[in-house]
C-alpha atoms as a PDB file:
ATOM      1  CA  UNK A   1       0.000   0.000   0.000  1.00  0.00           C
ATOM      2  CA  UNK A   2       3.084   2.190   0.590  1.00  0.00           C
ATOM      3  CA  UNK A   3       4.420   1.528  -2.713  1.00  0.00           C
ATOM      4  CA  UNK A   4       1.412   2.546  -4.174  1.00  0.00           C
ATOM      5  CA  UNK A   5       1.130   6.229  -2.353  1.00  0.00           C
ATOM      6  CA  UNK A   6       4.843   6.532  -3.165  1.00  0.00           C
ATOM      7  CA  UNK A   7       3.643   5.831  -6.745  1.00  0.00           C
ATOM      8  CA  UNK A   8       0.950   8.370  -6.781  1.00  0.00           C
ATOM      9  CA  UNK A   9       3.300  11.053  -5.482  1.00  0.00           C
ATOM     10  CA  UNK A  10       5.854  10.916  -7.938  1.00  0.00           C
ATOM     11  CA  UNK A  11       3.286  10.689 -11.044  1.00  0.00           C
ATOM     12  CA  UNK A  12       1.140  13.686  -9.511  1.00  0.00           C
ATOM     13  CA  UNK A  13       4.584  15.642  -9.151  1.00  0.00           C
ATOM     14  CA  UNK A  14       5.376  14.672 -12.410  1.00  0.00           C
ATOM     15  CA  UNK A  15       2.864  16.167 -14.040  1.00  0.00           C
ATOM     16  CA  UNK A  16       2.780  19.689 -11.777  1.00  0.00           C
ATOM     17  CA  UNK A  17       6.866  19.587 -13.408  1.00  0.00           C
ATOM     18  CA  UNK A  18       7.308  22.213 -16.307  1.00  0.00           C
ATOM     19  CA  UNK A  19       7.872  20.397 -19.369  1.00  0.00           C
ATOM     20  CA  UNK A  20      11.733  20.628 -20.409  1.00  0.00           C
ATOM     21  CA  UNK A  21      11.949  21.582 -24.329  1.00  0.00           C
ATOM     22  CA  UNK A  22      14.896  20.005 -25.987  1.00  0.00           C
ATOM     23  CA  UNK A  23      16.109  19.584 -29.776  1.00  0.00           C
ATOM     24  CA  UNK A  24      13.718  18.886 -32.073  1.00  0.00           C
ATOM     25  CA  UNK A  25      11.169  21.210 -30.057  1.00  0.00           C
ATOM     26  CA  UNK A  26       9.768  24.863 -31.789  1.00  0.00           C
ATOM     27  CA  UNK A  27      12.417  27.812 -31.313  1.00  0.00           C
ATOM     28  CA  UNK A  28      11.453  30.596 -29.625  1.00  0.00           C
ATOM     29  CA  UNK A  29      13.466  34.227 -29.941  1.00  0.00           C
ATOM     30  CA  UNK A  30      15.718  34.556 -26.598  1.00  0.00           C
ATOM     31  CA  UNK A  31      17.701  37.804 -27.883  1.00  0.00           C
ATOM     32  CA  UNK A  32      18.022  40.333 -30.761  1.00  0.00           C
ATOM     33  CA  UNK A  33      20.635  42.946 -30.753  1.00  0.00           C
ATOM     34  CA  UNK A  34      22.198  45.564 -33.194  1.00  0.00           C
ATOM     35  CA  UNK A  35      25.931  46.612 -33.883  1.00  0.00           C
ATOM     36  CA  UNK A  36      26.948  43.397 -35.129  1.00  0.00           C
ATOM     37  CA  UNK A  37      29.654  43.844 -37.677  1.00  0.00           C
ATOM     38  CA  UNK A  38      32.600  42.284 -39.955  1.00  0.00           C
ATOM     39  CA  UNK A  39      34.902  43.982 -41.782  1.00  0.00           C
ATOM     40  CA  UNK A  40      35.377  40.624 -44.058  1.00  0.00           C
ATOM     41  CA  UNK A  41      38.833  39.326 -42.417  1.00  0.00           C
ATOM     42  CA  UNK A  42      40.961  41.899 -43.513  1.00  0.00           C
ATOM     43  CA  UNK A  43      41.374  44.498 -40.425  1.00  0.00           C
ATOM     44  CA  UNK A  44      40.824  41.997 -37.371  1.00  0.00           C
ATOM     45  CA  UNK A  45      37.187  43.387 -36.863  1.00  0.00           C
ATOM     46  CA  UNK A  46      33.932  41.160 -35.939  1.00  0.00           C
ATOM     47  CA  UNK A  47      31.542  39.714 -33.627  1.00  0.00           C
ATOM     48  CA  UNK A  48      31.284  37.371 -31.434  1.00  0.00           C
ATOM     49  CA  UNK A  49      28.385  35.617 -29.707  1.00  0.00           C
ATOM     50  CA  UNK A  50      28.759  33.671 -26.307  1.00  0.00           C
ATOM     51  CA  UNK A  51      25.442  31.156 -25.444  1.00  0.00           C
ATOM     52  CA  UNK A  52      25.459  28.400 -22.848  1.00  0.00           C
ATOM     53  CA  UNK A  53      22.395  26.405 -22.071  1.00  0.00           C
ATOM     54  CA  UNK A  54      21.356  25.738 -18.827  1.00  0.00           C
ATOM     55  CA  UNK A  55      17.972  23.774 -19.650  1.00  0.00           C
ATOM     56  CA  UNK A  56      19.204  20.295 -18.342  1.00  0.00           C
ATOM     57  CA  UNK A  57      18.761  18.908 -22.350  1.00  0.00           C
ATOM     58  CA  UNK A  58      20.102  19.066 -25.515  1.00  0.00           C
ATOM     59  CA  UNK A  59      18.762  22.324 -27.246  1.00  0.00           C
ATOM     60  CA  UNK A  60      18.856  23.954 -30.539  1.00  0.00           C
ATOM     61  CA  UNK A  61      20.286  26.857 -31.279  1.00  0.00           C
ATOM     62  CA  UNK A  62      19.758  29.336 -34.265  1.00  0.00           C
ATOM     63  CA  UNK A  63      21.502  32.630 -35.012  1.00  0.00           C
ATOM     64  CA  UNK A  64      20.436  34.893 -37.880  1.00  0.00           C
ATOM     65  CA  UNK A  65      22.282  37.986 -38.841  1.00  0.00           C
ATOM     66  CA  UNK A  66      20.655  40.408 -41.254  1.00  0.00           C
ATOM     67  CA  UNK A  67      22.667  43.592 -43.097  1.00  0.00           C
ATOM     68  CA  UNK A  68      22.051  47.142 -42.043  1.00  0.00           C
ATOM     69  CA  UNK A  69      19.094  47.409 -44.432  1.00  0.00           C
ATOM     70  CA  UNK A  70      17.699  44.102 -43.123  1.00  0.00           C
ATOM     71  CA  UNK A  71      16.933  42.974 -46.608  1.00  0.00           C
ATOM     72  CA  UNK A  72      19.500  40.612 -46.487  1.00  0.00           C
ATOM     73  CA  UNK A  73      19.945  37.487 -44.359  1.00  0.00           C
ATOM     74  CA  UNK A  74      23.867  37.465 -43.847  1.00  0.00           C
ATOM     75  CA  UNK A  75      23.345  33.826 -42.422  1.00  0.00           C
ATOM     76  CA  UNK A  76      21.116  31.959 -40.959  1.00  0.00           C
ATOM     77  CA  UNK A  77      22.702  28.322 -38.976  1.00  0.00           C
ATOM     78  CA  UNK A  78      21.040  26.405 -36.367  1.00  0.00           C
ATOM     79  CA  UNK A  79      23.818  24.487 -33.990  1.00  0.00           C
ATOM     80  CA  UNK A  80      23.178  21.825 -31.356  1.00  0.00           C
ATOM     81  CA  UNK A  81      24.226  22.644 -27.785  1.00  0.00           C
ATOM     82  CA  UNK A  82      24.109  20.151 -24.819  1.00  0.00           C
ATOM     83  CA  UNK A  83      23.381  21.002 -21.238  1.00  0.00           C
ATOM     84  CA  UNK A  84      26.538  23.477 -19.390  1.00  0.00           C
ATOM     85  CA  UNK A  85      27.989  23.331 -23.224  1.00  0.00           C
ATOM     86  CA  UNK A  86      28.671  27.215 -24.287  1.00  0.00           C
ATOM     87  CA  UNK A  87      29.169  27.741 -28.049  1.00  0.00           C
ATOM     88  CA  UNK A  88      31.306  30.662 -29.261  1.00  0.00           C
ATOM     89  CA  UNK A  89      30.061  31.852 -32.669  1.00  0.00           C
ATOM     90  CA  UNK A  90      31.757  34.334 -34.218  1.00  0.00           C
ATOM     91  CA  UNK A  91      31.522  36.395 -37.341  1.00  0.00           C
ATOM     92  CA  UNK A  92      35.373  34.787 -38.541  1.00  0.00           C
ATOM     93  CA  UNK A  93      37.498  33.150 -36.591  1.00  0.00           C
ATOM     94  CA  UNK A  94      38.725  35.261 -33.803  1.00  0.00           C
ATOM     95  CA  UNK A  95      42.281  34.364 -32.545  1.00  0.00           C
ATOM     96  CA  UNK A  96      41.525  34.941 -29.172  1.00  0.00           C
ATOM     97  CA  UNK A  97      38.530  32.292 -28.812  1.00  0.00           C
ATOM     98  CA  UNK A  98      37.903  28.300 -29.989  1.00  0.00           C
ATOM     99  CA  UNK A  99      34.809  29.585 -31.866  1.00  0.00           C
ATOM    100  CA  UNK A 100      33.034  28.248 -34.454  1.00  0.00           C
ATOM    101  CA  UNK A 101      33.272  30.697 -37.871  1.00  0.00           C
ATOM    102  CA  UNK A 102      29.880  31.915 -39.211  1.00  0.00           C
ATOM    103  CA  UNK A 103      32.008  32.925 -42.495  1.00  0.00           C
ATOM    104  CA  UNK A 104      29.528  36.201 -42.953  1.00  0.00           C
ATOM    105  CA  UNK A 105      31.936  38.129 -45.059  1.00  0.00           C
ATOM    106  CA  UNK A 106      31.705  42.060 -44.373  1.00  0.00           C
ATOM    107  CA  UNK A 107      28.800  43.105 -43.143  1.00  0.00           C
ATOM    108  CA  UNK A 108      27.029  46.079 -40.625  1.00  0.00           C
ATOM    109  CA  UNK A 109      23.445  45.395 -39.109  1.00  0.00           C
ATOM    110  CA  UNK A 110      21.802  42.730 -36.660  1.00  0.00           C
ATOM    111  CA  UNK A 111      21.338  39.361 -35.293  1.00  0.00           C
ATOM    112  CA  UNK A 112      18.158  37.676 -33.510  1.00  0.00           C
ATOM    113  CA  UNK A 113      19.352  34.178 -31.538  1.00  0.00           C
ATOM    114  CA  UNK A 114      16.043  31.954 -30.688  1.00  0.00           C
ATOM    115  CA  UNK A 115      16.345  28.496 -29.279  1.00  0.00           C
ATOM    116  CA  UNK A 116      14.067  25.718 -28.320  1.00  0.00           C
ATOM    117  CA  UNK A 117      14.448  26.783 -24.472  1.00  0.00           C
ATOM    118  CA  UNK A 118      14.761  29.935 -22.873  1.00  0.00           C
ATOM    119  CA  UNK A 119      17.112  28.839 -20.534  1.00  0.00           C
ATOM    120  CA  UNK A 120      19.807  29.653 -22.902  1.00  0.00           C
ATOM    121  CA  UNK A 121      21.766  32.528 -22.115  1.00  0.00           C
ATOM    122  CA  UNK A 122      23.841  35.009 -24.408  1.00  0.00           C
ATOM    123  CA  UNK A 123      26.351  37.658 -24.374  1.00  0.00           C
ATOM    124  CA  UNK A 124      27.644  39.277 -27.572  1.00  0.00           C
ATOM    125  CA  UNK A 125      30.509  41.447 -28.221  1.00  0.00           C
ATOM    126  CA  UNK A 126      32.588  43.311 -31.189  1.00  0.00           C
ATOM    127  CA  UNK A 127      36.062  41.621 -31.240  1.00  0.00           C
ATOM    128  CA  UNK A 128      39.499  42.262 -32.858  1.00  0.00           C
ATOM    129  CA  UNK A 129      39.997  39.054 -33.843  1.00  0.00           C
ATOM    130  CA  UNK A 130      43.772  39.246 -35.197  1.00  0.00           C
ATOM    131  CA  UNK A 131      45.395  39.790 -31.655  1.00  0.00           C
ATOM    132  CA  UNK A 132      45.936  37.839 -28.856  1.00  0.00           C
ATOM    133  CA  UNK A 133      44.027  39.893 -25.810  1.00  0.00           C
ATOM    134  CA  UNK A 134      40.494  39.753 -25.631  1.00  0.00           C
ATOM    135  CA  UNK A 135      40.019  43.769 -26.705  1.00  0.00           C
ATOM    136  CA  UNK A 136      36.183  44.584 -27.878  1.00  0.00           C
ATOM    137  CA  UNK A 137      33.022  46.399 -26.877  1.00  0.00           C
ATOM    138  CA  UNK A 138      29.765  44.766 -25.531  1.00  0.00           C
ATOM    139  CA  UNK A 139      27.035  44.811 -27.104  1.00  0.00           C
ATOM    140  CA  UNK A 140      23.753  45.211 -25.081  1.00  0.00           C
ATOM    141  CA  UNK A 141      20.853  42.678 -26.165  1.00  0.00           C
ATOM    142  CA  UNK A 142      17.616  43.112 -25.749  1.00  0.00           C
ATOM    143  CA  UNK A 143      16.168  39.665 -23.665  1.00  0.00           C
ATOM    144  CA  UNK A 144      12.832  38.056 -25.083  1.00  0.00           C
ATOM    145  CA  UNK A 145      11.301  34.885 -23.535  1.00  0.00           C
ATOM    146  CA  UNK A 146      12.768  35.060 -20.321  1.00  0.00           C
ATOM    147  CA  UNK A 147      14.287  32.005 -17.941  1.00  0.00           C
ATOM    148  CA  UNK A 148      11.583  30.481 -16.149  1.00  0.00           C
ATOM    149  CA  UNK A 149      11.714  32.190 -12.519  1.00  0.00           C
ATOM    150  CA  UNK A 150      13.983  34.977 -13.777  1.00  0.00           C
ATOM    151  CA  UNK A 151      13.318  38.887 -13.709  1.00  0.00           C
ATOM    152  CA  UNK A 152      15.210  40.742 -16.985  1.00  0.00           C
END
């Protein structure tokens, strides 16, 4: 009879539990932000974008960067990203990081990140990527779909 209460408990609390998205699952926009550039390779300038998840699962991830005009989609990838992983994406490879290169080319305007959770979080920053020493300026993003439990 025990066994059966216990039973009941955990499939009651398991259904008060929020549902955990994970790959595979509809993205929803976490972030947009402007002042994302690349001067093509040449003069060390780009961007770089910092997400880790914190959702307990596997999520998707999706980054799409738009020109100044916004006519133009500069690129638009989707990348997996497991639980504690953070990704470094970054308009071309910056020297400083172990990113991953979104080969843009030169380019002025904005990115929107979505993901299948909102407990991804993201930081974003212009980088000289031809030195050594992390040197750039933040870039402030504006937060959609906020963490579960969180006030932005």
């Amino acid at each position: 009879m025990n066994s059966v209460r216990c039973m009941i408990a955990v499939a009651a609390l398991a259904f008060t539990m929020p549902a955990q998205a994970a790959v595979g699952d509809p993205e929803v926009l976490i972030y947009r932000v402007a002042g994302a550039v690349d001067d093509g390779g040449g003069g060390g300038l780009g961007t770089s974008f910092f997400c880790t998840n914190f959702s307990g699962v596997p999520e998707t991830l999706r980054i799409v960067l738009r020109n100044q005009v916004g006519t133009t989609i500069v690129t638009n990838q989707a990348f997996a990203i497991n639980h504690l992983q953070t990704v470094i994406l970054s308009t071309h490879d910056a020297t400083t990081y172990t990113d991953t290169n979104l080969a843009t080319g030169a380019f002025q305007g904005t990115a929107a990140i979505a993901a299948t959770s909102p407990n991804v979080t993201c930081t974003a920053m212009q980088v000289q990527t031809n030195i050594t020493i992390p040197t750039g300026i933040a870039l402030h993003m504006t937060r959609f779909s906020p963490a579960p439990g969180t006030q932005e």
